[in-house]
Protein backbone atom coordinates (compact mmCIF):
# COMPACT_ATOMS: atom_id res chain seq x y z
CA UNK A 1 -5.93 26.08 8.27
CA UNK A 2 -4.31 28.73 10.10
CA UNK A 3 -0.67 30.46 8.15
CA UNK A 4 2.03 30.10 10.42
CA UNK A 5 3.59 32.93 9.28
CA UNK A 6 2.28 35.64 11.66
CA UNK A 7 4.11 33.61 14.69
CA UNK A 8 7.41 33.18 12.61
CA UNK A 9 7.33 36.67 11.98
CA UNK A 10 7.32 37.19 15.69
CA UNK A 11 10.12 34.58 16.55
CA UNK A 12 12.26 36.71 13.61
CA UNK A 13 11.55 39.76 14.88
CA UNK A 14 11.86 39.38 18.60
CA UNK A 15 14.24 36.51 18.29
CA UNK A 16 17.07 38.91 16.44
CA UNK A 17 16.85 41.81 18.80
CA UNK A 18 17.41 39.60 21.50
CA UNK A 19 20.26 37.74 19.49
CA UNK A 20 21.74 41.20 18.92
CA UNK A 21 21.43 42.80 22.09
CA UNK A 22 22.34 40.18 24.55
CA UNK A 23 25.39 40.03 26.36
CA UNK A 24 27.67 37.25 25.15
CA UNK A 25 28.42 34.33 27.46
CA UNK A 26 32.36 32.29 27.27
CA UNK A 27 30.63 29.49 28.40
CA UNK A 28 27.28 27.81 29.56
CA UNK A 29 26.15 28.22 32.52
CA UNK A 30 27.19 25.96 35.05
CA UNK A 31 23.88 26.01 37.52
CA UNK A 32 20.91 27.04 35.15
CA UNK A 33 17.64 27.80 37.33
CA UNK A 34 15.78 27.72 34.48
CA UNK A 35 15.89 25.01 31.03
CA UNK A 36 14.14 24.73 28.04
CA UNK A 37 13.57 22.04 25.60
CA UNK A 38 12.53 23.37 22.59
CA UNK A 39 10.78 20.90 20.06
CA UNK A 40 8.30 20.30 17.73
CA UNK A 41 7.84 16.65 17.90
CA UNK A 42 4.73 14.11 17.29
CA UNK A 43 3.36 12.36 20.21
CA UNK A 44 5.79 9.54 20.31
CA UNK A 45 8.51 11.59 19.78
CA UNK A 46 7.51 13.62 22.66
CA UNK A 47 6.92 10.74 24.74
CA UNK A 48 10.58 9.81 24.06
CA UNK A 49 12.59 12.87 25.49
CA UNK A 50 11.55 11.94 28.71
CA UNK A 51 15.21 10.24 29.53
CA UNK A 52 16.59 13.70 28.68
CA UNK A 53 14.26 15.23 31.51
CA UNK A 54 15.08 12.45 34.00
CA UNK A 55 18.83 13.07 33.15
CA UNK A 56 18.41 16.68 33.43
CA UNK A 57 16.68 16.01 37.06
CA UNK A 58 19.51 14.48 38.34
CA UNK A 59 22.16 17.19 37.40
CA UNK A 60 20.10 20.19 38.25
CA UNK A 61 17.53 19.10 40.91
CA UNK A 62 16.69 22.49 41.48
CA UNK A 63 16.32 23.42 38.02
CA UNK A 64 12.77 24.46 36.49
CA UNK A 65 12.91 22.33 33.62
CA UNK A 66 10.15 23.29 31.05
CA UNK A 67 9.21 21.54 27.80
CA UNK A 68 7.36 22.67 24.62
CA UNK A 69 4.38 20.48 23.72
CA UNK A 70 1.66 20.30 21.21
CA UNK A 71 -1.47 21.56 23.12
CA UNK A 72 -2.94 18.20 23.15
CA UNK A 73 -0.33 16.35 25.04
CA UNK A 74 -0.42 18.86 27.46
CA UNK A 75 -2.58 16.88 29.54
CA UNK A 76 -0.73 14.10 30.09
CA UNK A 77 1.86 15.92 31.73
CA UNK A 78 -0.49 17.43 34.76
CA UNK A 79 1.20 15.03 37.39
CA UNK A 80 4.37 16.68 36.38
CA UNK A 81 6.71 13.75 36.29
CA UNK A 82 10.21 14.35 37.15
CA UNK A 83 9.34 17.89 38.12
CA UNK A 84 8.94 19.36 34.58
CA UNK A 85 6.76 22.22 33.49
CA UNK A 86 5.01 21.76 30.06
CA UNK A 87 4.49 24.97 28.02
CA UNK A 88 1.86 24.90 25.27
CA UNK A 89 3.31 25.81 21.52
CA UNK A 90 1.17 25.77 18.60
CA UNK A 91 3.47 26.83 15.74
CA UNK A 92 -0.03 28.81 14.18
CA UNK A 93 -0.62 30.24 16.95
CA UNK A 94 0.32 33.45 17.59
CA UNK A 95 -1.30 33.60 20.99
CA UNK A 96 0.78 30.93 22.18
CA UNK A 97 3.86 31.85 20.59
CA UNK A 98 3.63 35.41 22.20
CA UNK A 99 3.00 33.85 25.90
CA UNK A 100 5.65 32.07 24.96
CA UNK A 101 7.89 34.71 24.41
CA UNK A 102 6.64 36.18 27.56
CA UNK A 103 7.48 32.95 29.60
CA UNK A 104 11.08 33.70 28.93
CA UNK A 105 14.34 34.31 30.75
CA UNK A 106 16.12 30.59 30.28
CA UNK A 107 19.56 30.46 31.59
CA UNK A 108 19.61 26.76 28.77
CA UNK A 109 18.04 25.84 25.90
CA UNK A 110 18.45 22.66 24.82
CA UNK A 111 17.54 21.29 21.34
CA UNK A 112 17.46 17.88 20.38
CA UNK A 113 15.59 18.32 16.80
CA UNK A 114 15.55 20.97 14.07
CA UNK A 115 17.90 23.28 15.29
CA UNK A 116 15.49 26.10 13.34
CA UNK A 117 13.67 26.13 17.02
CA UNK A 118 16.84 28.05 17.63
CA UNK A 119 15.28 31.61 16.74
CA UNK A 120 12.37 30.65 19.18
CA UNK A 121 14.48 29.93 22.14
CA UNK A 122 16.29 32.94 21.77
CA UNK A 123 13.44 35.25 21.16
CA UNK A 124 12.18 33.82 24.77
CA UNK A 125 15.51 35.50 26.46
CA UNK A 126 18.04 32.05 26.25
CA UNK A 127 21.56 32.99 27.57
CA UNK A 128 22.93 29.88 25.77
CA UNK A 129 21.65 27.50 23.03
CA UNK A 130 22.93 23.93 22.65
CA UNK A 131 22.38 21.55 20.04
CA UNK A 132 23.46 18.33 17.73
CA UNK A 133 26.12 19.23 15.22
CA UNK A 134 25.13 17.83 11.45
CA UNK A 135 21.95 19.75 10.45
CA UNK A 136 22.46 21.76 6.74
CA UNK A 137 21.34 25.77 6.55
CA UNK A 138 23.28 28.41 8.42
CA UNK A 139 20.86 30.57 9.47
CA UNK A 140 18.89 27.90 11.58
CA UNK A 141 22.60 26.92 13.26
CA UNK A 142 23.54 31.08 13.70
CA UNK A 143 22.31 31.50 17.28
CA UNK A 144 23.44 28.68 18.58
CA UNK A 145 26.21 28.63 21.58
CA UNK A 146 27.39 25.09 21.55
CA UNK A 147 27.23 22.29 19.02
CA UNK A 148 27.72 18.32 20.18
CA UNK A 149 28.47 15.40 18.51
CA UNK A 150 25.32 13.81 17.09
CA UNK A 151 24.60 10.25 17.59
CA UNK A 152 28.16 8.55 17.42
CA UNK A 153 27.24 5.02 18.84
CA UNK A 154 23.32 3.48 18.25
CA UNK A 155 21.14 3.91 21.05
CA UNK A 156 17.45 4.76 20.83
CA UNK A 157 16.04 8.12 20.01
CA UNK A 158 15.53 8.74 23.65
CA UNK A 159 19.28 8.15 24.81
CA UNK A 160 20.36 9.92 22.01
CA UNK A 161 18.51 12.99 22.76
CA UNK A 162 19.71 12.88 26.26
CA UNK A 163 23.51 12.98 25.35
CA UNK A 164 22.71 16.77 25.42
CA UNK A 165 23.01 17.09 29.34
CA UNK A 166 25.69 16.50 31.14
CA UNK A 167 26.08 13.86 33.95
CA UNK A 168 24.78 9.95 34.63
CA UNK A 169 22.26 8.44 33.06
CA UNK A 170 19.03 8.32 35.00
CA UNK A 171 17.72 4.65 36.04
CA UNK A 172 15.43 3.29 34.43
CA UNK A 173 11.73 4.01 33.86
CA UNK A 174 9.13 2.66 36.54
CA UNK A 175 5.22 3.87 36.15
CA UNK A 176 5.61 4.98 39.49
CA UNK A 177 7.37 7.75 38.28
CA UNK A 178 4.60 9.29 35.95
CA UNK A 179 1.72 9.65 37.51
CA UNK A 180 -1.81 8.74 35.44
CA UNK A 181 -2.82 12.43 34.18
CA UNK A 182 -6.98 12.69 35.34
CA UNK A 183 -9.51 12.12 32.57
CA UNK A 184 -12.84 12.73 32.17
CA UNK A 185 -15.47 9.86 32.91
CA UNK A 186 -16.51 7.86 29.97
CA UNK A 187 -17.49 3.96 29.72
CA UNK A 188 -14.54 1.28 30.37
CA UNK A 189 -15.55 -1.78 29.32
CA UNK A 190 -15.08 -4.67 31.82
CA UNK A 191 -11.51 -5.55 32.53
CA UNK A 192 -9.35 -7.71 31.85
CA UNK A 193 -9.55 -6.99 28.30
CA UNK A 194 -6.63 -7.03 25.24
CA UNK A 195 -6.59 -3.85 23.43
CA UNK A 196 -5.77 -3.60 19.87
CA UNK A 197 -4.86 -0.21 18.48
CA UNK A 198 -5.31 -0.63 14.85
CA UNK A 199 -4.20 3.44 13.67
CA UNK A 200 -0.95 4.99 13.30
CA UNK A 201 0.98 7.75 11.70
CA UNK A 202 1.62 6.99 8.40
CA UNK A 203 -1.10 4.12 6.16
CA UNK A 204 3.04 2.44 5.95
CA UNK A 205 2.62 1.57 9.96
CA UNK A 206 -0.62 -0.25 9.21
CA UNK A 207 -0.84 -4.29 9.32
CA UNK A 208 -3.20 -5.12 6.72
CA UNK A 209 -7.00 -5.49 8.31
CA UNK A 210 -8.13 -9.27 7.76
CA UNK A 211 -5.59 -10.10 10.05
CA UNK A 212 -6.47 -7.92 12.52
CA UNK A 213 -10.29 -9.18 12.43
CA UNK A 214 -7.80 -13.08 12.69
CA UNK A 215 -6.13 -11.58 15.53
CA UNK A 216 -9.38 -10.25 17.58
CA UNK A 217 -11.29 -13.76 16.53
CA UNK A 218 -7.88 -15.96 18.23
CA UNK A 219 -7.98 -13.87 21.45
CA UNK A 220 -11.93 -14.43 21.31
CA UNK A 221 -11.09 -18.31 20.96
CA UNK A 222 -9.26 -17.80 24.21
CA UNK A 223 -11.73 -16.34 26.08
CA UNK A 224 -10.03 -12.93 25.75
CA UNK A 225 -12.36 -9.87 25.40
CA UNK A 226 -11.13 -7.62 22.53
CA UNK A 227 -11.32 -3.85 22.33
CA UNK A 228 -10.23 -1.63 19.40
CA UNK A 229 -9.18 1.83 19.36
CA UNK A 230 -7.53 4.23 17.02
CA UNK A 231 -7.22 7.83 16.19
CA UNK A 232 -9.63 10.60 15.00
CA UNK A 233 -9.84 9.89 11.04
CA UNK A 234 -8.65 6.16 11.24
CA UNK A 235 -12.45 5.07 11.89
CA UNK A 236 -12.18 3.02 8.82
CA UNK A 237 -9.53 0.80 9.91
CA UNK A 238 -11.74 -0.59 12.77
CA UNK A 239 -14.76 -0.73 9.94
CA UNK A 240 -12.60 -3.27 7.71
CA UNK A 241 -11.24 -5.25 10.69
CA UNK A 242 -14.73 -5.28 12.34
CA UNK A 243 -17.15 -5.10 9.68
CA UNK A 244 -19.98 -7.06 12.15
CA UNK A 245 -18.90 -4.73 14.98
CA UNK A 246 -18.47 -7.68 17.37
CA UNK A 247 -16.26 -6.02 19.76
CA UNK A 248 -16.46 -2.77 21.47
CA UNK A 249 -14.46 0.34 19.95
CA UNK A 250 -13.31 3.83 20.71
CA UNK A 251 -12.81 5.00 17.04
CA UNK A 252 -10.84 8.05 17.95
CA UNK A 253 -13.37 9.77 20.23
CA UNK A 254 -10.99 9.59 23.14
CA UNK A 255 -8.34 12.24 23.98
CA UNK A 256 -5.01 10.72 25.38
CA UNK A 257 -5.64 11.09 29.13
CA UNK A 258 -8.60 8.66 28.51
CA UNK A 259 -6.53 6.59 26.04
CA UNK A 260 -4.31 6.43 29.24
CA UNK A 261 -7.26 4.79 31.04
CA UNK A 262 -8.10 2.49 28.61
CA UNK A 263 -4.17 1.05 28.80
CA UNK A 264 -4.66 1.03 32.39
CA UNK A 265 -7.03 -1.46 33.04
CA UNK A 266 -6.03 -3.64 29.62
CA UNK A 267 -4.19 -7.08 30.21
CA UNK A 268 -1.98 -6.28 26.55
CA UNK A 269 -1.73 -4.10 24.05
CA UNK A 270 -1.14 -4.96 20.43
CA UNK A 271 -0.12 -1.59 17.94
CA UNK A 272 2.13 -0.29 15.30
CA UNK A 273 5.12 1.53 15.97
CA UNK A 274 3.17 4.50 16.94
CA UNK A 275 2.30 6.99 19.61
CA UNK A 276 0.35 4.40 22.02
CA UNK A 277 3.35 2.04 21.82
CA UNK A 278 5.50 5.13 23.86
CA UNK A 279 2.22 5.17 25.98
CA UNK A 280 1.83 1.78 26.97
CA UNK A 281 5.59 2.28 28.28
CA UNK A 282 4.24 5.09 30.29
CA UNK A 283 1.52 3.08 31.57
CA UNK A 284 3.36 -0.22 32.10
CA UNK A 285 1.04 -2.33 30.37
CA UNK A 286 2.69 -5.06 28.47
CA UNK A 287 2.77 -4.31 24.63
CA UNK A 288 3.22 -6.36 21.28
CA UNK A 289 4.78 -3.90 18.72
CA UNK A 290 4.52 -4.42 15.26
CA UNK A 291 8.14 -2.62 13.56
CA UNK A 292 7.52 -1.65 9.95
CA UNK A 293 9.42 1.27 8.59
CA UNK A 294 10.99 2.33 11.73
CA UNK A 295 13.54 0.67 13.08
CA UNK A 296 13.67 -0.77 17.27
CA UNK A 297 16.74 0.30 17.44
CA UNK A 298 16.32 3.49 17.06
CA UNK A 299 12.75 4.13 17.82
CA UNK A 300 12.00 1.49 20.45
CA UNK A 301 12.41 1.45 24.36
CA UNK A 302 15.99 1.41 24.49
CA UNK A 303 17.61 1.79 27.98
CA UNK A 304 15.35 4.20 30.14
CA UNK A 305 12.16 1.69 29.44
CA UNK A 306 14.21 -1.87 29.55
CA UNK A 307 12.14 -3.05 32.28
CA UNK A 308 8.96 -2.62 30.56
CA UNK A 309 7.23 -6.11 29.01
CA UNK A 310 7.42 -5.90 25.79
CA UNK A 311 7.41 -8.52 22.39
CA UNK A 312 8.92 -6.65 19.31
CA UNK A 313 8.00 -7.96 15.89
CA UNK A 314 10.30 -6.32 12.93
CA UNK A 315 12.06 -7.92 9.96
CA UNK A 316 15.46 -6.50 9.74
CA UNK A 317 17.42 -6.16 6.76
CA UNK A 318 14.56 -5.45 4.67
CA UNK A 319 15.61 -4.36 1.08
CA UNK A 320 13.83 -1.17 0.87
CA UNK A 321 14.76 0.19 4.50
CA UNK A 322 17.44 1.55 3.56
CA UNK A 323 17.37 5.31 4.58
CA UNK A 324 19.99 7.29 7.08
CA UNK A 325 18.77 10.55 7.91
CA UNK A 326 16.69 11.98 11.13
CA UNK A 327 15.96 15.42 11.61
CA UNK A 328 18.14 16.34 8.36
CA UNK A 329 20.97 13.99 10.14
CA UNK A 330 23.03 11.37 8.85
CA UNK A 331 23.39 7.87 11.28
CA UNK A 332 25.44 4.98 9.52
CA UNK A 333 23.94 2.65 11.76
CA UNK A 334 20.30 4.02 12.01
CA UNK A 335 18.54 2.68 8.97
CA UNK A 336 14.79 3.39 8.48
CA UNK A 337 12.76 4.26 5.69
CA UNK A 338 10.89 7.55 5.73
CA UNK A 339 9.02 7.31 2.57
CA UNK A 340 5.19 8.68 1.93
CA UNK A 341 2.32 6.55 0.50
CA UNK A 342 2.85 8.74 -2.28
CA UNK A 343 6.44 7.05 -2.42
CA UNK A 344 5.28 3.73 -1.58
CA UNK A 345 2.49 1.85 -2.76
CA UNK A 346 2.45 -1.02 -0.55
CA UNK A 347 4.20 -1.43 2.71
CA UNK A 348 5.56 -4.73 2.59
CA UNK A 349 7.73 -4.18 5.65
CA UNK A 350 4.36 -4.59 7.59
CA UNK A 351 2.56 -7.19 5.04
CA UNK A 352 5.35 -9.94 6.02
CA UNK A 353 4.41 -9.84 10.03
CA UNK A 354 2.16 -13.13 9.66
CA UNK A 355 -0.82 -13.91 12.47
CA UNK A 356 1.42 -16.32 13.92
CA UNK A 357 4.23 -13.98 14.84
CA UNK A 358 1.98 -11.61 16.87
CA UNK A 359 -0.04 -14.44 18.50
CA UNK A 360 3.10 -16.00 19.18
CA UNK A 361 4.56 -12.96 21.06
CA UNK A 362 1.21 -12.78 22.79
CA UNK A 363 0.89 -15.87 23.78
CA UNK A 364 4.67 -14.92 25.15
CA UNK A 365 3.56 -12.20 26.90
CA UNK A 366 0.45 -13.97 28.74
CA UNK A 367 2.26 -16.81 29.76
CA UNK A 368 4.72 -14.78 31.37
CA UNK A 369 2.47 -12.07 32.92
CA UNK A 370 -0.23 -13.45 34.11
């Protein structure tokens, strides 16, 4: 594994000259020509900014907007939806952190995570810095401009994030407005199919496996073809809910352009509160979500993706979801849990969704989208 400390060292460096010689603004800019949003966020997470773009669209249409990804969701942006430019940032990479640097000259930064990403967004030449208001450690906060109040009435991640910008909210999400990224060829099976993504980002997001293989042998009762997929290492989740390998499976050989595909041409998807539940809303495919430790409220569609079709299975009130914080931030009215399987030995949250709640949302969902 690669240090990351050759690329800090470069932020530091280059990010307090900059902080030292710049000339001081009174005020942000009131027409930026060029904004950054500088993160360092899983796929999902990602995924979830996008009312913050569309916002940002509508207040500065002639803005270049650009936005840090992880290399690999890069891709999924090629159709640039609502105008954005994606810039690659590997945080061990000190050949991407140094074209990074080189990108720079942003009138804007905006940051709606760890406000640490600070010291980057300066070192790329940012006249003024704005962030949420609440985060602990000074010298992550120092070079910031402008602090806002941070997440004062519950809304979903993706709302909240967007209280940054200035101006009225952006309608609401349509798959017209991001277009499928290209993918290479590989085999689709035939269509319609339901797909059931069995992986996600923590073992607590997992529904236990015999009722997945319940799940997969219902929809085959229907006359539903089945498909599994899940991410590179999860392999063994399909194993244990497929053991006879009845159904066909893309055990995490498919990058997320493809996975894109895949969504495209499926009649539902049934996941965890993961990554492809944020892509399905992308793709418009109808979606059963299964809510464990996270919390819909905060994590789910919210506003921006209202429209899309979507069954959400979660137990609220469970005993041990009882944590506040996100990104180092206190919300009374967020509660989650956050925990590690080191921390947690068995994720009840997820063990009390029984068969008959998800094939009672599906059947919900099929009845009413034909």
């Amino acid at each position: 594994m690669k240090s990351r400390f050759p690329a800090r060292f470069l932020i530091a460096v280059v990010g307090a000259w900059r902080h030292l010689s710049r000339q001081r603004l009174a005020t942000r800019p009131t027409q930026p020509k060029r904004i950054l949003i500088a993160h360092q966020l899983l796929l999902g997470d990602t995924i979830m900014l996008t009312p913050l773009i569309a916002k940002l669209r509508r207040s500065c249409p002639d803005a270049e907007i650009c936005l840090l990804v992880a290399p690999a969701y890069a891709p999924l942006y090629a159709g640039r939806p609502y105008g954005v430019t994606v810039r690659s940032f590997d945080p061990r990479s000190l050949v991407s952190v140094r074209a990074l640097i080189r990108s720079g000259g942003y009138d804007w930064a905006l940051l709606p995570t760890e406000n640490r990403m600070s010291w980057l967004a300066r070192a790329c030449g940012t006249r003024w810095i704005a962030a949420f208001d609440g985060e602990p450690g000074r010298y992550k906060n120092y070079p910031i401009d402008e602090f806002l109040p941070f997440a004062e009435q519950p809304k979903a991640w993706g709302e909240l994030a967007a209280e940054l910008a200035d101006g009225a909210e952006p309608p609401p999400y349509r798959p017209t407005d991001w277009p499928m990224p290209p993918a290479r060829d590989f085999p689709l099976p035939s269509a319609p199919y339901v797909l059931l993504h069995v992986g996600a980002s923590t073992p607590l997001k997992q529904w236990p496996s015999d009722r997945w293989h319940e799940l997969a042998a219902w929809f085959a009762g229907r006359g539903l073809p089945v498909v599994w997929s899940c991410g590179r290492g999860e392999e063994r989740l399909i194993e244990a809910a497929d053991p006879q390998a009845r159904f066909p499976r893309y055990p995490g050989n498919l990058d997320l352009a493809q996975l894109w595909r895949l969504l495209a041409h499926a009649r539902l998807v049934v996941c965890p509160d993961t990554g492809i539940t944020h892509l399905a809303h992308l793709a418009g495919i109808p979606s059963v979500v299964l809510y464990g430790p996270g919390n819909p409220a905060l994590f789910g569609r919210g506003e921006f993706w209202r429209e899309h079709h979507e069954e959400v299975l979660f137990q609220a009130n469970f005993p041990c979801r009882d944590e506040n914080l996100i990104f180092r931030r206190k919300l009374r009215w967020g509660e989650h849990c956050g925990r590690t399987p080191k921390t947690c030995g068995q994720p009840r949250c997820m063990e009390v969704i029984s068969l008959a709640d998800v094939t009672g949302a599906c059947e919900r969902l099929l009845s009413t989208h034909p």
